[in-house]
Protein backbone atom coordinates (compact mmCIF):
# COMPACT_ATOMS: atom_id res chain seq x y z
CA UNK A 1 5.47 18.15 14.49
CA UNK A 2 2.26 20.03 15.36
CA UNK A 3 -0.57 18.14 17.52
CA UNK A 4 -3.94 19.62 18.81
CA UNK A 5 -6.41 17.27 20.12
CA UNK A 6 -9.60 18.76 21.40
CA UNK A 7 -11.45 17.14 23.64
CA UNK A 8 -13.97 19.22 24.50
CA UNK A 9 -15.92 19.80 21.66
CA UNK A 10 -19.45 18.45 22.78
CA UNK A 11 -22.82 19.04 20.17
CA UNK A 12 -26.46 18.65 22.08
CA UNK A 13 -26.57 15.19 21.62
CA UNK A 14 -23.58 14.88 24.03
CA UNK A 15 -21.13 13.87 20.69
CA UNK A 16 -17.30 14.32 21.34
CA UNK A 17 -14.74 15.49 18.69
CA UNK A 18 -11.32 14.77 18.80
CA UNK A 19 -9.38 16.72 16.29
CA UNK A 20 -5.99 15.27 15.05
CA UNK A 21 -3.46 17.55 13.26
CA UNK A 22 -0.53 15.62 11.85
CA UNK A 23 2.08 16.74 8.93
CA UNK A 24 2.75 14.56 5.90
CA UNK A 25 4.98 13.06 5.35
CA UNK A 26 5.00 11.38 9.08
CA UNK A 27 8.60 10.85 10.48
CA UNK A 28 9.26 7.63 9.52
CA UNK A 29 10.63 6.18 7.00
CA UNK A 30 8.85 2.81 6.29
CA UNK A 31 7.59 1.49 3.15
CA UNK A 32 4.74 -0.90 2.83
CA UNK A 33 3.22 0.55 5.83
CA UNK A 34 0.53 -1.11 8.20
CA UNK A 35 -1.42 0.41 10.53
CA UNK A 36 -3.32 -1.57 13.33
CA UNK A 37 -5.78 -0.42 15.68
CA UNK A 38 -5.21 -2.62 19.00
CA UNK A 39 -7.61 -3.29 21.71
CA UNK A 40 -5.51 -1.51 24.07
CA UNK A 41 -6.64 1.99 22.23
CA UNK A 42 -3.38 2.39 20.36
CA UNK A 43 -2.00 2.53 17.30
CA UNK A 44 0.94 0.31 15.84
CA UNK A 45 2.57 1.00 12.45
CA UNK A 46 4.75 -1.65 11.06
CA UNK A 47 6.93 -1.70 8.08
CA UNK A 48 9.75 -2.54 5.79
CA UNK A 49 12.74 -1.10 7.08
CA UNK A 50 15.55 -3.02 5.01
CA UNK A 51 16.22 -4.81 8.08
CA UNK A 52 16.74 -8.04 9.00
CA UNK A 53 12.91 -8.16 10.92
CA UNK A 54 10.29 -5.70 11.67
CA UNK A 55 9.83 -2.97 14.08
CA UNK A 56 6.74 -0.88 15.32
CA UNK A 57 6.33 2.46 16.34
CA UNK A 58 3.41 3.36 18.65
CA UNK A 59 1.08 6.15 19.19
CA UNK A 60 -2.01 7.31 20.98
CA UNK A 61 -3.18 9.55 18.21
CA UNK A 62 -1.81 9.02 14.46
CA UNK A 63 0.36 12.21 15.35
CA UNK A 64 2.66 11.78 17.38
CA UNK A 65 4.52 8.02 16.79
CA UNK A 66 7.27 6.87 19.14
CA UNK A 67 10.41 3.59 17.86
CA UNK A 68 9.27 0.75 19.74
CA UNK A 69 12.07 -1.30 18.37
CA UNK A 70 12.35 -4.62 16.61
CA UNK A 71 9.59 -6.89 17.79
CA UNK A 72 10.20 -10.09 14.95
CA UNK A 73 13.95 -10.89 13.99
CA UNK A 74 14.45 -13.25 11.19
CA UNK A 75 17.61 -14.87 9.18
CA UNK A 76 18.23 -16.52 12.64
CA UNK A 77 19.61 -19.93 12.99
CA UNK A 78 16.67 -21.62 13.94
CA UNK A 79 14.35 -19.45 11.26
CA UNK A 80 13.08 -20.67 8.14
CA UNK A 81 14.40 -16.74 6.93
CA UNK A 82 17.21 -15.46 5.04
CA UNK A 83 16.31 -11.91 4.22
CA UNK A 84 14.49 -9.07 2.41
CA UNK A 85 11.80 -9.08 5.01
CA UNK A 86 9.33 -7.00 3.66
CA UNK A 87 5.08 -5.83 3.95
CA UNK A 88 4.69 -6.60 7.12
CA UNK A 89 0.73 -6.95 8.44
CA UNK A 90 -0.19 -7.72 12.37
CA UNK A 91 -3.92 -8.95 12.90
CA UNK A 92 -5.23 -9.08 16.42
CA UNK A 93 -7.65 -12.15 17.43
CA UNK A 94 -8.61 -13.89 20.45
CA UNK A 95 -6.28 -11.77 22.27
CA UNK A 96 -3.15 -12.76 20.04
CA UNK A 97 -1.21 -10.61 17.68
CA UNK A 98 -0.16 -12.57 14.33
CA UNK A 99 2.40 -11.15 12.21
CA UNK A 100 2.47 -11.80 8.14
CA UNK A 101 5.17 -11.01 6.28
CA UNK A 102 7.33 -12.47 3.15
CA UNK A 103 11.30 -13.22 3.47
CA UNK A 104 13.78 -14.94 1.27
CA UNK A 105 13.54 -18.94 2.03
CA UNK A 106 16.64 -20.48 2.90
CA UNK A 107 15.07 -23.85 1.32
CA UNK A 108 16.79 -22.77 -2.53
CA UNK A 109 17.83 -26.02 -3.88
CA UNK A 110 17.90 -24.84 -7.50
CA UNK A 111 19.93 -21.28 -6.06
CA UNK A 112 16.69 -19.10 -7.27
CA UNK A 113 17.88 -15.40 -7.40
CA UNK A 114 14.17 -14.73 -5.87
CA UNK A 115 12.87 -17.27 -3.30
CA UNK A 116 10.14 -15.04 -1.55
CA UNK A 117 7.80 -16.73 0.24
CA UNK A 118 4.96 -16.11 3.27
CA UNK A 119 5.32 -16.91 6.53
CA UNK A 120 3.22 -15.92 10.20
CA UNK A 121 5.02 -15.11 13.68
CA UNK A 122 3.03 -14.93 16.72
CA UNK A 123 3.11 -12.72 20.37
CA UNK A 124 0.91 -11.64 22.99
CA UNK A 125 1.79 -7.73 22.48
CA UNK A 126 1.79 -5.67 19.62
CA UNK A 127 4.93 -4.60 20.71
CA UNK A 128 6.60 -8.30 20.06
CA UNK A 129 8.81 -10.53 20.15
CA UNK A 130 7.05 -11.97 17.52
CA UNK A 131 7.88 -15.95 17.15
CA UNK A 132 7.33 -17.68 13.89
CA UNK A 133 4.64 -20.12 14.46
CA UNK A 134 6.38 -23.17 12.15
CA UNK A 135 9.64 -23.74 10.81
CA UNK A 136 9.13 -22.98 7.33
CA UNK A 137 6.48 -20.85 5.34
CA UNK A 138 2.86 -20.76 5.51
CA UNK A 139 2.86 -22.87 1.97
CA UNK A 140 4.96 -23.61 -1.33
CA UNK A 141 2.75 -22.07 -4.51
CA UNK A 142 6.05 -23.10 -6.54
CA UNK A 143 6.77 -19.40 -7.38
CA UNK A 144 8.26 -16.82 -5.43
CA UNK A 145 4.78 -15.18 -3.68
CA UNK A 146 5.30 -11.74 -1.43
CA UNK A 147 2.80 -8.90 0.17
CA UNK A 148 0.49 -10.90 2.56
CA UNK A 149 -3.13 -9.81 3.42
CA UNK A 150 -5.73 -11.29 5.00
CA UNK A 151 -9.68 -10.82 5.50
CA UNK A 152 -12.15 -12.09 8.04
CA UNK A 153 -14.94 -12.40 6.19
CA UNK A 154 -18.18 -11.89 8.10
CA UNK A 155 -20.58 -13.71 5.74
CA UNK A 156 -18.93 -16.81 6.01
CA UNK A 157 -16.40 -16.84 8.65
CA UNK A 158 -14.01 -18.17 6.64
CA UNK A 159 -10.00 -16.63 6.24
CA UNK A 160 -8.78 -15.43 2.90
CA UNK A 161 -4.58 -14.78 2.30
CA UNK A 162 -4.55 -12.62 -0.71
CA UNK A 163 -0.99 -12.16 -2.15
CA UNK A 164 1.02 -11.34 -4.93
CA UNK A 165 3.11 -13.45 -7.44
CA UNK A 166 6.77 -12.06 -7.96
CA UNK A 167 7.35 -11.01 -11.54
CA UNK A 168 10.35 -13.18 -11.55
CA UNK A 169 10.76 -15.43 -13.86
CA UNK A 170 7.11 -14.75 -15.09
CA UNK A 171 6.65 -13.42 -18.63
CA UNK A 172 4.05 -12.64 -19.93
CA UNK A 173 2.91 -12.16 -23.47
CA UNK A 174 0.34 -8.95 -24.04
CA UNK A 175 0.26 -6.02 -26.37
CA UNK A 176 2.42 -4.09 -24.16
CA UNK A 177 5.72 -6.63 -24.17
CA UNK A 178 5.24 -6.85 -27.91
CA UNK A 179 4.77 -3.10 -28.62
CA UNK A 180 7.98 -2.97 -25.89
CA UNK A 181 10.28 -5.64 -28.03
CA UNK A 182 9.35 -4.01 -31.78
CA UNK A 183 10.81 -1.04 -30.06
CA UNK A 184 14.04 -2.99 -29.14
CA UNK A 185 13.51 -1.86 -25.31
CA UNK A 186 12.93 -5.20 -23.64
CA UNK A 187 13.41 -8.72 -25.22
CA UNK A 188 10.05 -9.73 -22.61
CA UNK A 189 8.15 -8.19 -19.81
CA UNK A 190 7.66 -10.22 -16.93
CA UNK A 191 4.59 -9.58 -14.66
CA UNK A 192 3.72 -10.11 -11.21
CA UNK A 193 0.07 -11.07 -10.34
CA UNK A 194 -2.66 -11.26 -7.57
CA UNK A 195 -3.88 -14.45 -6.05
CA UNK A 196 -5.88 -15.53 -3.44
CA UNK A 197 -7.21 -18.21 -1.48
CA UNK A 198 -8.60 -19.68 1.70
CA UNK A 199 -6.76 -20.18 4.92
CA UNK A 200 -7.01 -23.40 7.26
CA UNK A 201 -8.33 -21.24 10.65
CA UNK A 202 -4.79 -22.34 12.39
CA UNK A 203 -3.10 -20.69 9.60
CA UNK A 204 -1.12 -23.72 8.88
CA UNK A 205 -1.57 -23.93 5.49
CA UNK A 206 -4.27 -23.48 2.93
CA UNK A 207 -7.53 -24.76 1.66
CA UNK A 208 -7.89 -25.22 -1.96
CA UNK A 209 -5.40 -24.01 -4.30
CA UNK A 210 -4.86 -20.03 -5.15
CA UNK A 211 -7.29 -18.23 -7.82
CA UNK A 212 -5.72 -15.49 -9.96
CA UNK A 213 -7.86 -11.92 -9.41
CA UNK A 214 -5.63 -9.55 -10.77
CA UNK A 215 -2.88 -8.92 -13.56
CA UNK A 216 -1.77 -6.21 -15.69
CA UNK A 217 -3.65 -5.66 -19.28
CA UNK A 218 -3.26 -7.83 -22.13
CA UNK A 219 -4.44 -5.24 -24.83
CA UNK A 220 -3.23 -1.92 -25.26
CA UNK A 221 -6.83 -0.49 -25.82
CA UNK A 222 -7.78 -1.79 -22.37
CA UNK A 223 -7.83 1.70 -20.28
CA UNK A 224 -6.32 0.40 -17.55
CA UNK A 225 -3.22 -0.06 -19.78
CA UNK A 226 -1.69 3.33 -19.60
CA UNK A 227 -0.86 3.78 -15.98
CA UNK A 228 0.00 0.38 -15.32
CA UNK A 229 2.53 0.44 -17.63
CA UNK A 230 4.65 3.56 -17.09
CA UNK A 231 7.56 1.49 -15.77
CA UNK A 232 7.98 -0.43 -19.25
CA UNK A 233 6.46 2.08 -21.47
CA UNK A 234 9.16 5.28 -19.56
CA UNK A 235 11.67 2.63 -20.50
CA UNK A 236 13.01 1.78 -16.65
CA UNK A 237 12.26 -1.71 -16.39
CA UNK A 238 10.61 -4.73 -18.06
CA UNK A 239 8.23 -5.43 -15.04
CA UNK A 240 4.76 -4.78 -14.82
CA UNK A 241 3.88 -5.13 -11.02
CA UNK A 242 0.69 -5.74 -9.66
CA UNK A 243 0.89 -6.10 -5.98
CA UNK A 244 0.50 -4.59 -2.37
CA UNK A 245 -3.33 -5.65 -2.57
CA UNK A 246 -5.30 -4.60 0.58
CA UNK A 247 -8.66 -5.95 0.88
CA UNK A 248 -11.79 -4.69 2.34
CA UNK A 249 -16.00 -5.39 2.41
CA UNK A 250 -18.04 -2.40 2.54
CA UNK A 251 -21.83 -3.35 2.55
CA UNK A 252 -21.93 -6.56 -0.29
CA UNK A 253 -19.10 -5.17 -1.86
CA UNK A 254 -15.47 -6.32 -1.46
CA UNK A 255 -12.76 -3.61 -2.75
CA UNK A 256 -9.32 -4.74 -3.35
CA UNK A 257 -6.75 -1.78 -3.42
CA UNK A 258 -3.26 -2.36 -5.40
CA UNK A 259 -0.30 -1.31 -6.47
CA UNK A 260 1.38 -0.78 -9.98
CA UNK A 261 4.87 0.21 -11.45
CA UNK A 262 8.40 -0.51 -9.57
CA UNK A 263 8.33 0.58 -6.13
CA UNK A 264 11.52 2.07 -6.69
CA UNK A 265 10.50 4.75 -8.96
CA UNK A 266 8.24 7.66 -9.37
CA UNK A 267 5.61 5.56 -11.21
CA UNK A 268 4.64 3.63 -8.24
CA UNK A 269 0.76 4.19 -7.83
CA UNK A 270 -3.08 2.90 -6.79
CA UNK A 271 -5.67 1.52 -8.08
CA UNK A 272 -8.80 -0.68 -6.86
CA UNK A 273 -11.18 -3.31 -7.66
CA UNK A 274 -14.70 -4.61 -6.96
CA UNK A 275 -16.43 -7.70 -6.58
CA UNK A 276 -19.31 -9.39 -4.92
CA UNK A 277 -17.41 -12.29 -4.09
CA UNK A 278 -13.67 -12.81 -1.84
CA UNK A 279 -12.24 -14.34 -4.33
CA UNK A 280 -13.71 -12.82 -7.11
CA UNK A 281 -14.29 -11.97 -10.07
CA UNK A 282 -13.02 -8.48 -9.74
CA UNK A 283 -12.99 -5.59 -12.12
CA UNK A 284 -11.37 -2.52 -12.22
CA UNK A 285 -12.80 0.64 -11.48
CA UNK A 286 -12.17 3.24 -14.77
CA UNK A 287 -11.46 5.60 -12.18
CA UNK A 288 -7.89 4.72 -11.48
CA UNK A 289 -5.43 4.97 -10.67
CA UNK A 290 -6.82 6.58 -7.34
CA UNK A 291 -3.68 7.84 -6.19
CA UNK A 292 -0.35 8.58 -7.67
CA UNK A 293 2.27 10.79 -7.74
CA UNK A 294 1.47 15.09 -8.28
CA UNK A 295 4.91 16.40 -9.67
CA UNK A 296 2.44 17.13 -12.91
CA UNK A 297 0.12 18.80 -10.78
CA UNK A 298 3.06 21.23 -8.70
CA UNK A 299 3.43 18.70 -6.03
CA UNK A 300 6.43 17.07 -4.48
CA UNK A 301 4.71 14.00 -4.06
CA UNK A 302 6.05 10.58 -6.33
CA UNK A 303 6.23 6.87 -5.89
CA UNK A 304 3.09 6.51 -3.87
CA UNK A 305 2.25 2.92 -3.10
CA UNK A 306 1.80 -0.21 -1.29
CA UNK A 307 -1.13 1.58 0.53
CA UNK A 308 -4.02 -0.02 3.11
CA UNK A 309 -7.11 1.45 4.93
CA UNK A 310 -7.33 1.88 8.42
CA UNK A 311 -11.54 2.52 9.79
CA UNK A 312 -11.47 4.98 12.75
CA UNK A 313 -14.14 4.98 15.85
CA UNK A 314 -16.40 6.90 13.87
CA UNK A 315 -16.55 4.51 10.70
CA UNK A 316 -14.56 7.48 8.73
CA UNK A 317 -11.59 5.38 6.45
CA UNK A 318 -7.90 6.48 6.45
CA UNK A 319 -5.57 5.19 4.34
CA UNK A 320 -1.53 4.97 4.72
CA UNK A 321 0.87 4.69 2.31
CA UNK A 322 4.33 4.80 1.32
CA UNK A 323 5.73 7.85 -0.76
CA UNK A 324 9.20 10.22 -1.71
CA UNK A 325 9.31 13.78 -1.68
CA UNK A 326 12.27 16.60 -3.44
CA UNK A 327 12.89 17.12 0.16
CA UNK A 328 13.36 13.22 1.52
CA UNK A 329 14.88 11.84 -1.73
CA UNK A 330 14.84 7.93 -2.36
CA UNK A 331 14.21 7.18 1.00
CA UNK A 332 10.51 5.80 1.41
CA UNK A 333 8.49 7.76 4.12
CA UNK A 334 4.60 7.70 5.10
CA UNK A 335 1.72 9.29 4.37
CA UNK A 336 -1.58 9.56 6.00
CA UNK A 337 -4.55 10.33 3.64
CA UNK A 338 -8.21 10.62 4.13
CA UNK A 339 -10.40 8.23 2.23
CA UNK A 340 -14.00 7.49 1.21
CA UNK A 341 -16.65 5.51 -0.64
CA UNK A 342 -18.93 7.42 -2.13
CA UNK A 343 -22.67 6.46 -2.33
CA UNK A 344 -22.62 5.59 -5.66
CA UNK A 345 -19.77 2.97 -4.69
CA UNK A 346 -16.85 4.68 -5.79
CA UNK A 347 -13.48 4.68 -3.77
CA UNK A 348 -11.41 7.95 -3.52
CA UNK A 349 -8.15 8.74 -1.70
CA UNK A 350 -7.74 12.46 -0.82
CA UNK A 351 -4.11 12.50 -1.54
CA UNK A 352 -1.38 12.87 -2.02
CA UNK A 353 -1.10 15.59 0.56
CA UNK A 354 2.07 17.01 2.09
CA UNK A 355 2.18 19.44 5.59
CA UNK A 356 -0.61 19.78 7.92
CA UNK A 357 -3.32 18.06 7.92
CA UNK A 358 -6.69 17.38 10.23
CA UNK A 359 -8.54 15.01 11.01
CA UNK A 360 -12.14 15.19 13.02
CA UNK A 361 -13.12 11.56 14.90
CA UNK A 362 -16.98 11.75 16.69
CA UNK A 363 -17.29 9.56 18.81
């Protein structure tokens, strides 16, 4: 791996660049990755790791990253956990770090073959051990629910959890499922969908009860149709995801980034959404998806997803995601892309990209 940081670059008004060279994909092999900037100037990125918790790996410059361990271990006695503990997403406030994540419940009376649900550990250091701050999940929706994010809105300093609904159990009639049945492919094609709603400021629970922002199309003319539906219309699976949300508030506007296809597969990609409001309406941009996979294109790059942004020192937007390559197989690995929105509102994701890449931070 390939640093250079210069220091020492100074214009006349006294502004220093530091210049990051990295290589995509990074060495590590997360998916669902989360990047937070801590107070302590560091970097922690946190992940599913098909592990029975979480663990972090640290660095001083999005280049170089070093295994801090496990710092939350579920399916314990004492946890409310059983397993698949995945999308983790650490928030620091008033000098705590708070841990979201979604695990199987061990509450299953009716033996559920998905019982996801959301739950919030607590520590003093990024670096763990993260506690669980109650003995069971943040709340019950009655569906399985995975893929926790939160915003701190400034306009009304009020806590939003935004999160998906499994596709479990969940199907949906549209165009698509009947267009997939007269075909004899899929009897039904169940659908996972975006919700959100407020947070008490304890995080014990919520406010309200969830509002629906975002699901796959209903008609096939709709033009979002198309690419989120290559998992059921490439005949691999009757799911149509939408998930991984990650939101965000640039001037009056709040952009929710998500996630379509089956994670598993090459399909896996990004698109956004705008609204004026946190919990919506939202709609689509026609630009997406924003990112996806560039095998078409000569690339190596497929099953990008699950992706959030990250806002440097200098205001200038990163984003990280989880991807494949020929050369790493099915195991998931990150990415680190540039990103932007553009002045006439538009959000675009320079990416995928594979081996070096540079980034300039004026401070």
């Amino acid at each position: 791996l390939t640093v250079a940081i210069a220091l020492c670059l100074w214009s006349c008004n006294q502004t220093k660049t530091t210049e990051i060279t990295y290589t995509n994909p990074l060495p590590v092999a997360f998916g669902d990755p989360y990047i937070l900037a801590a107070s302590d100037g560091k970097y922690y990125m946190y992940g599913t790791s098909g592990e029975n918790g979480f663990r972090v790996y640290s660095s001083d410059n999005l280049a170089n990253w070093k295994d801090e361990g496990l710092v939350y271990q579920g399916a314990t006695p004492e946890s409310w956990t059983v397993d698949c503990f995945w999308a983790p997403e650490v928030y620091e406030r008033n000098g705590k770090y708070y841990l979201w994540f979604s695990a199987n419940w061990k509450h299953n009376p009716t033996n559920e073959g998905e019982n996801f649900r959301i739950g919030v550990a607590v520590s003093d250091k990024p670096t763990g051990p993260f506690k669980e701050m109650s003995n069971g999940p943040v709340f019950d929706p009655g569906y399985p629910i995975i893929d926790a994010n939160l915003l701190f809105d400034d306009a009304n300093g009020k806590v939003y959890l935004y999160y998906s609904r499994c596709c479990y159990k969940h199907p949906v009639e549209s165009e698509v499922a009947n267009w997939a049945k007269e075909k004899g492919w899929f009897d039904e094609v169940e659908e996972s969908w975006i919700y959100g709603v407020e947070l008490k400021p304890d995080y014990s629970g919520i406010i309200g009860e969830p509002v629906m922002l975002l699901r796959p199309p209903v008609t096939m003319d709709d033009p979002q149709t198309e690419w989120e539906s290559r998992s059921v219309t490439s005949k691999e699976v009757n799911r149509r995801w939408t998930e991984g949300s990650f939101i965000f508030k640039e001037g009056n506007t709040y952009y929710m980034m998500y996630s379509a296809n089956y994670f598993g597969g090459a399909n896996y990609a990004v698109g956004y959404a705008t609204s004026n409001k946190p919990l919506g309406p939202f709609q689509k941009s026609p630009d997406n998806p924003v990112l996806q996979k560039n095998v078409e294109s000569g690339g190596t790059v497929t099953g990008t997803g699950h992706n959030m942004m990250l806002m440097l020192p200098d205001n200038q937007m990163i984003t990280s995601y989880h991807g494949r390559t020929q050369n790493t197989g099915n195991e998931r690995v990150v990415f680190i892309d540039k990103m932007e929105i553009q002045d006439d509102g538009k959000l675009v994701i320079h990416g995928p990209t594979t081996g070096e890449q540079k980034i300039e931070i004026k401070e």
